[in-house]
C-alpha atoms as a PDB file:
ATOM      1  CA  UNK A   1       0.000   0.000   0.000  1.00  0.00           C
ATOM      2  CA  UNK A   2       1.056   3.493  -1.093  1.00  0.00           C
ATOM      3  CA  UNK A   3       0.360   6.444   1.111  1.00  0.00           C
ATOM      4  CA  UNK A   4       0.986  10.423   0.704  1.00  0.00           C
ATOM      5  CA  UNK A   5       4.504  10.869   1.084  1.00  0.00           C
ATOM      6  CA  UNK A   6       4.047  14.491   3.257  1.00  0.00           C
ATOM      7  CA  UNK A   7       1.898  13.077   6.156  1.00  0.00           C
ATOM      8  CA  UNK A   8       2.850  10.068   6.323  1.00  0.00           C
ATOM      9  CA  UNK A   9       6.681  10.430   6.418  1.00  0.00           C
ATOM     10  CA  UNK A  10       7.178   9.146  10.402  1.00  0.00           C
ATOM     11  CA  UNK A  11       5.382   5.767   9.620  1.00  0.00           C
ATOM     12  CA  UNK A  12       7.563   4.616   6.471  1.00  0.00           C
ATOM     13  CA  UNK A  13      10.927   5.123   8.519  1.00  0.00           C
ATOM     14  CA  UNK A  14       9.570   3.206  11.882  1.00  0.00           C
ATOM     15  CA  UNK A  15      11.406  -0.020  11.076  1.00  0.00           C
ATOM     16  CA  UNK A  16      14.411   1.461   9.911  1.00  0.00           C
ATOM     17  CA  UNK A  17      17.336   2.729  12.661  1.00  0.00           C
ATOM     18  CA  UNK A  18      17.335   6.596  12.579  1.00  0.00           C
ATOM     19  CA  UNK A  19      20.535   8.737  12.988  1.00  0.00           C
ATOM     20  CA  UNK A  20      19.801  11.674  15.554  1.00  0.00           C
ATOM     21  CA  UNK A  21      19.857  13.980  12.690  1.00  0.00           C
ATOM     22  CA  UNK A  22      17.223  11.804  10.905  1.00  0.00           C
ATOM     23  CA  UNK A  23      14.858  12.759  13.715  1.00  0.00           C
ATOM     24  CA  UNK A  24      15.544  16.404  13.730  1.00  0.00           C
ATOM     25  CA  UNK A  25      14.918  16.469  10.106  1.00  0.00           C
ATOM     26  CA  UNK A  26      11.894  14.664  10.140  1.00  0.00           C
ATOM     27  CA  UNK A  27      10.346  16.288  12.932  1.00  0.00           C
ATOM     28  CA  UNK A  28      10.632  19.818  11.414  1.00  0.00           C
ATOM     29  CA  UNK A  29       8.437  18.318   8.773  1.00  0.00           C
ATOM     30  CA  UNK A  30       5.717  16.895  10.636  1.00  0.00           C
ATOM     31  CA  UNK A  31       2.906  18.826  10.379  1.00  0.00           C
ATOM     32  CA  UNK A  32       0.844  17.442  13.087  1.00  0.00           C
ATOM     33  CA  UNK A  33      -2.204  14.700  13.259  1.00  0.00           C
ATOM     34  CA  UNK A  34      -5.231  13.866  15.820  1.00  0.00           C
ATOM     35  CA  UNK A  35      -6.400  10.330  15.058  1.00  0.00           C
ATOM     36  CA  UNK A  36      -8.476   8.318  17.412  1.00  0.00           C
ATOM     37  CA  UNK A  37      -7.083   4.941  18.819  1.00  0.00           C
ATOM     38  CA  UNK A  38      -9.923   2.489  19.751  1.00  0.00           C
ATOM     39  CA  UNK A  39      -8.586  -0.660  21.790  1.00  0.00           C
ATOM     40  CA  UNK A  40      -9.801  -3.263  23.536  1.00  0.00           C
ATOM     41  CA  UNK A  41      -8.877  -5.517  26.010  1.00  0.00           C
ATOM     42  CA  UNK A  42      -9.868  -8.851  23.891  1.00  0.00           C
ATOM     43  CA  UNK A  43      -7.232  -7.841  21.098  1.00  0.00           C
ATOM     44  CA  UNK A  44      -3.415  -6.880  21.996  1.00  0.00           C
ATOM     45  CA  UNK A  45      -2.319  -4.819  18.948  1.00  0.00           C
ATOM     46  CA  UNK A  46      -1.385  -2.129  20.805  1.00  0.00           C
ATOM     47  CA  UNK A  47       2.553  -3.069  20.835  1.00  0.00           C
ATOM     48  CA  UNK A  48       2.202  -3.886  17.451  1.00  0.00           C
ATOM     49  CA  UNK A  49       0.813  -0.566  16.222  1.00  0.00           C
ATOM     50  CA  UNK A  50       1.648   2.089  18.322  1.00  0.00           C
ATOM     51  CA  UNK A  51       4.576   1.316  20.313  1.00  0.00           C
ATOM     52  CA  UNK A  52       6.440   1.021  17.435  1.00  0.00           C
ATOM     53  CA  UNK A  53       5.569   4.582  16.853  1.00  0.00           C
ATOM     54  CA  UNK A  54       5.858   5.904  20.297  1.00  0.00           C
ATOM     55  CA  UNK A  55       9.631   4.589  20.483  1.00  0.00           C
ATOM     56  CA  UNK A  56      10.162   6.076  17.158  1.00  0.00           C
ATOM     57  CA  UNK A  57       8.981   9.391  18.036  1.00  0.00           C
ATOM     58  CA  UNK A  58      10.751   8.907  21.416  1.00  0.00           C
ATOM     59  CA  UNK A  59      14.127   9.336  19.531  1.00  0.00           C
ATOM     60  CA  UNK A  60      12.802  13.186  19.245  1.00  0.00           C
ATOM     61  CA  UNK A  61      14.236  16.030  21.795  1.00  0.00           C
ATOM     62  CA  UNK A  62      10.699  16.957  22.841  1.00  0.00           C
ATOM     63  CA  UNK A  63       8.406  14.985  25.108  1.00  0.00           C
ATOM     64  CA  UNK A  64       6.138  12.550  24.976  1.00  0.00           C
ATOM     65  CA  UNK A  65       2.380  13.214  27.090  1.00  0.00           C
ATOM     66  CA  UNK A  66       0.604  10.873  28.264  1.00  0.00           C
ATOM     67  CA  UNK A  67      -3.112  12.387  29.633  1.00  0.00           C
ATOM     68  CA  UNK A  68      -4.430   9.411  31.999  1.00  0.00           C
ATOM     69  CA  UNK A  69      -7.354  10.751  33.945  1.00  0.00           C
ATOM     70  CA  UNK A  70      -7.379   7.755  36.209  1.00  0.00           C
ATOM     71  CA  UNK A  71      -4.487   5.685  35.986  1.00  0.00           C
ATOM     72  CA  UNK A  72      -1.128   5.450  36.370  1.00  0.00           C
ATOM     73  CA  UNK A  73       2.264   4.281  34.354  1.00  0.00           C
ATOM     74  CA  UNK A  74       4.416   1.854  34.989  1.00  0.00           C
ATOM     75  CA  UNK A  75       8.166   3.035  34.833  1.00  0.00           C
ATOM     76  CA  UNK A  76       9.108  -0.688  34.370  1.00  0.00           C
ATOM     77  CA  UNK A  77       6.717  -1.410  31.565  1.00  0.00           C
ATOM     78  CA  UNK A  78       8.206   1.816  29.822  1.00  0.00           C
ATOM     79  CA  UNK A  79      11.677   1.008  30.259  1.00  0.00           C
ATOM     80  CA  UNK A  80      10.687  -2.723  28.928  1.00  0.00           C
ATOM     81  CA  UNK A  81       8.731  -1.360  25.846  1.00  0.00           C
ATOM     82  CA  UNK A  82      12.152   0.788  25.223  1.00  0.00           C
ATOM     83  CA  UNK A  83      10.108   3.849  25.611  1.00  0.00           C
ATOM     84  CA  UNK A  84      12.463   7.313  26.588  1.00  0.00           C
ATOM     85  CA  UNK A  85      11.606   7.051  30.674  1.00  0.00           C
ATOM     86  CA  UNK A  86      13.450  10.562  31.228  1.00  0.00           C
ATOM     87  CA  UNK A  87      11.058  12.054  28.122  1.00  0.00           C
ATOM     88  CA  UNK A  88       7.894  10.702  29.352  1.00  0.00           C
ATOM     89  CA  UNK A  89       5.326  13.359  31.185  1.00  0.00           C
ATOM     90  CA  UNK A  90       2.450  12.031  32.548  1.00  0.00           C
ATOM     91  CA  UNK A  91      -0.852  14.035  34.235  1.00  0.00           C
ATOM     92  CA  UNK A  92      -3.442  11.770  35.814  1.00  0.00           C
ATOM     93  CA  UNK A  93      -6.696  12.449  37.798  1.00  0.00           C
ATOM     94  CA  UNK A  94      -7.445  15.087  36.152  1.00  0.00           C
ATOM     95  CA  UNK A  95     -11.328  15.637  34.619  1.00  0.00           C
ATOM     96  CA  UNK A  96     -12.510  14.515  31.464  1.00  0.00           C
ATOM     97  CA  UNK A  97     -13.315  18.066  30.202  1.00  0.00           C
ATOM     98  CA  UNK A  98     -10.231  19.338  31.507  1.00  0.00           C
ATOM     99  CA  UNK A  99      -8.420  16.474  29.772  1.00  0.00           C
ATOM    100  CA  UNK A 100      -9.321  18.182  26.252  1.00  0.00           C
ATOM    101  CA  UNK A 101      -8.210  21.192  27.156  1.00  0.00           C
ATOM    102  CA  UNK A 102      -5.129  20.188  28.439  1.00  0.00           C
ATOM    103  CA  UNK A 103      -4.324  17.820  25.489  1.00  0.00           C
ATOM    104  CA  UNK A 104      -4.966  21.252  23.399  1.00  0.00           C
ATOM    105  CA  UNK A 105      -2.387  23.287  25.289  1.00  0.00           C
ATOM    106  CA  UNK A 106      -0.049  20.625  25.083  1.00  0.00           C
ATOM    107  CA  UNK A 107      -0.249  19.911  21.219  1.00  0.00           C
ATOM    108  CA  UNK A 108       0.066  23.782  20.981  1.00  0.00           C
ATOM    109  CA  UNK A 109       3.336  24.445  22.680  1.00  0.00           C
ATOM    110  CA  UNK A 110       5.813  22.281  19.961  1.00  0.00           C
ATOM    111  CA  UNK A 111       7.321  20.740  23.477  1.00  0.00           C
ATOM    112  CA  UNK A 112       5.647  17.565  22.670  1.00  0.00           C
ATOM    113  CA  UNK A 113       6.681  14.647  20.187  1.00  0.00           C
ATOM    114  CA  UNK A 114       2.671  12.844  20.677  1.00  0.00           C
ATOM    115  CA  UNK A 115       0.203  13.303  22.851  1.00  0.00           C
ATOM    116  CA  UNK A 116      -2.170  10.620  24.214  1.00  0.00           C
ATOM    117  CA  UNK A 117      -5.354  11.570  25.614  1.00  0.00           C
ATOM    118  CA  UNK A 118      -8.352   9.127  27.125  1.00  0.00           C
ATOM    119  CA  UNK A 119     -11.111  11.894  26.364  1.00  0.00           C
ATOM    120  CA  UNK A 120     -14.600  11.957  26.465  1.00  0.00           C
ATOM    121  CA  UNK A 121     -16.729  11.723  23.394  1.00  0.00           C
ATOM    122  CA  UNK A 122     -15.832  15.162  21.041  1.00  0.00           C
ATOM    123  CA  UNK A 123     -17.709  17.317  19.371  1.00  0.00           C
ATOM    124  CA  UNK A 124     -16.528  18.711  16.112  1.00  0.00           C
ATOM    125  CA  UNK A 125     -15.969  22.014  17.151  1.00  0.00           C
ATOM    126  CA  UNK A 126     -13.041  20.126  19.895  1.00  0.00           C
ATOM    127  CA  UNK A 127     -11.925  17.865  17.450  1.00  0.00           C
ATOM    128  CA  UNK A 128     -11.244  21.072  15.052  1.00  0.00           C
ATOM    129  CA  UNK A 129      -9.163  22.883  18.019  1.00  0.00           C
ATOM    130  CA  UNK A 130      -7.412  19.940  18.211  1.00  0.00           C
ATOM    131  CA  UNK A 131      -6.362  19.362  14.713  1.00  0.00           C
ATOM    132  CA  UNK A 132      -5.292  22.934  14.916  1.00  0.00           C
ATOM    133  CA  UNK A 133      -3.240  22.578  18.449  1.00  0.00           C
ATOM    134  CA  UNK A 134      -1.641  19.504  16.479  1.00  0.00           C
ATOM    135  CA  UNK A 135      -0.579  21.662  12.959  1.00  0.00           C
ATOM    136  CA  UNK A 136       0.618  24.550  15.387  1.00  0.00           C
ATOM    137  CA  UNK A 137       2.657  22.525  17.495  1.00  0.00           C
ATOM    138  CA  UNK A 138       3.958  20.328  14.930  1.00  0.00           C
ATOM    139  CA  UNK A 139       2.712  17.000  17.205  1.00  0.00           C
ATOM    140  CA  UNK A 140       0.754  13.956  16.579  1.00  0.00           C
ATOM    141  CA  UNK A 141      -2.442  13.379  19.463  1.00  0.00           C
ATOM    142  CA  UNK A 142      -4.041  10.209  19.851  1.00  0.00           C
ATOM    143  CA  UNK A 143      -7.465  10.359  21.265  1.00  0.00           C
ATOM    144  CA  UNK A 144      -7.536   7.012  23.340  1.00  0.00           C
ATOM    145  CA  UNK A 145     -10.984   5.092  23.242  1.00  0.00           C
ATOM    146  CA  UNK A 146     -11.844   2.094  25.237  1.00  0.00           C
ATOM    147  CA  UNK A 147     -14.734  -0.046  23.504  1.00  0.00           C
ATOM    148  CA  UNK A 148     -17.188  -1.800  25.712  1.00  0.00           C
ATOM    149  CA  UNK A 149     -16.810  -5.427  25.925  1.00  0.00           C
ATOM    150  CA  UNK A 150     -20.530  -6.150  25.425  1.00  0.00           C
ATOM    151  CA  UNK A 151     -21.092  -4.351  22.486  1.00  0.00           C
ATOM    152  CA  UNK A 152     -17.713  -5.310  20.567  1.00  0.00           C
ATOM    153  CA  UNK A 153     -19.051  -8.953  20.783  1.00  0.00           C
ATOM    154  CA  UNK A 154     -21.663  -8.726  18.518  1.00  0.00           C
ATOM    155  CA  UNK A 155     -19.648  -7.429  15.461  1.00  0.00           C
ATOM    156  CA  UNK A 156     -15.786  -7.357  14.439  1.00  0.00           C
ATOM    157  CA  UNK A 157     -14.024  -4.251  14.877  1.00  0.00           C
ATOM    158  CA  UNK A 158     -10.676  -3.185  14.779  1.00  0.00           C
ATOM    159  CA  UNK A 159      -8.974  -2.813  18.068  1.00  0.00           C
ATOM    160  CA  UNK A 160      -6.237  -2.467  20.185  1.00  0.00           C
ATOM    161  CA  UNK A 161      -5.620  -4.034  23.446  1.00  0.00           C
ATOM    162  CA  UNK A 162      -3.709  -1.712  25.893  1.00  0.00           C
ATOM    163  CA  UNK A 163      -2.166  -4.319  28.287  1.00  0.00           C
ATOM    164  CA  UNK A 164      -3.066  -3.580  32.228  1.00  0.00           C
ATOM    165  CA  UNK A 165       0.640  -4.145  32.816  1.00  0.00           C
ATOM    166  CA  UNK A 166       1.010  -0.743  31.435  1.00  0.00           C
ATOM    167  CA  UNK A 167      -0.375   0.964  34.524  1.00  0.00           C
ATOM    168  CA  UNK A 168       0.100   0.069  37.833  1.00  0.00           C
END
């Protein structure tokens, strides 16, 4: 499969080893992304898919965000998934509205790499800031959905399981 060269430059190069100035040079032409990530816990594609992007874009000199209004990471699970420890920021407890205005901020300031947000359902006035945040700040943001169980029986959908060894 083929994709636009322009925006989708960070996911042809995951596999590959990246000099530092590599990174530098693709991050100046990132032109940032919001995408939701639906996962569930029946289906464990979440190493598969996005760690392999997280621990590229962990090569970057900004941050990586993690918003996690109720839980908590792991600092061994990071250091096992060979994700940056001493480039992760993490805010927890924090309220679901506040969450999207937080992962807004963030995407705005350029200090971040990605930003991962478990938000509520959006509205398309949000998901517009958002897109915006991410093309100002030069960042990717993944809005983090959870599927319920019950209802993802009935049908197949694509999902990712994020492993409960990630949080402690």
């Amino acid at each position: 499969m083929r994709t636009q060269h322009h925006a989708n430059h960070h996911f042809s190069q995951l596999a590959l080893p990246v000099s530092r100035s590599q990174v530098n040079t693709s991050a100046s032409l990132n032109n940032g992304l919001i995408t939701e990530f639906v996962y569930s816990a029946s289906q464990p594609a979440f190493a598969q898919l996005l760690l392999p992007l997280l621990q590229h874009l962990g090569m970057q000199s900004r941050w990586l965000l993690w918003l996690t209004p109720q839980q908590k990471l792991s600092r061994d699970w990071l250091s096992q998934s060979g994700l940056p420890v001493d480039k992760m920021v993490q805010v927890n407890q924090i309220t679901a509205m506040s969450t999207v205005d937080a992962m807004e901020k963030a995407l705005q300031t350029g200090n971040y790499s990605v930003v991962l947000g478990w938000l509520p359902e959006l509205n398309d006035e949000q998901r517009e800031r958002l897109q915006l945040a991410a093309r100002q700040g030069g960042a990717y943001g993944f809005i983090m959905k959870p599927t319920n169980e019950q209802n993802s029986a009935c049908g197949h959908h694509s999902t990712v399981k994020i492993h409960s060894s990630v949080y402690h």
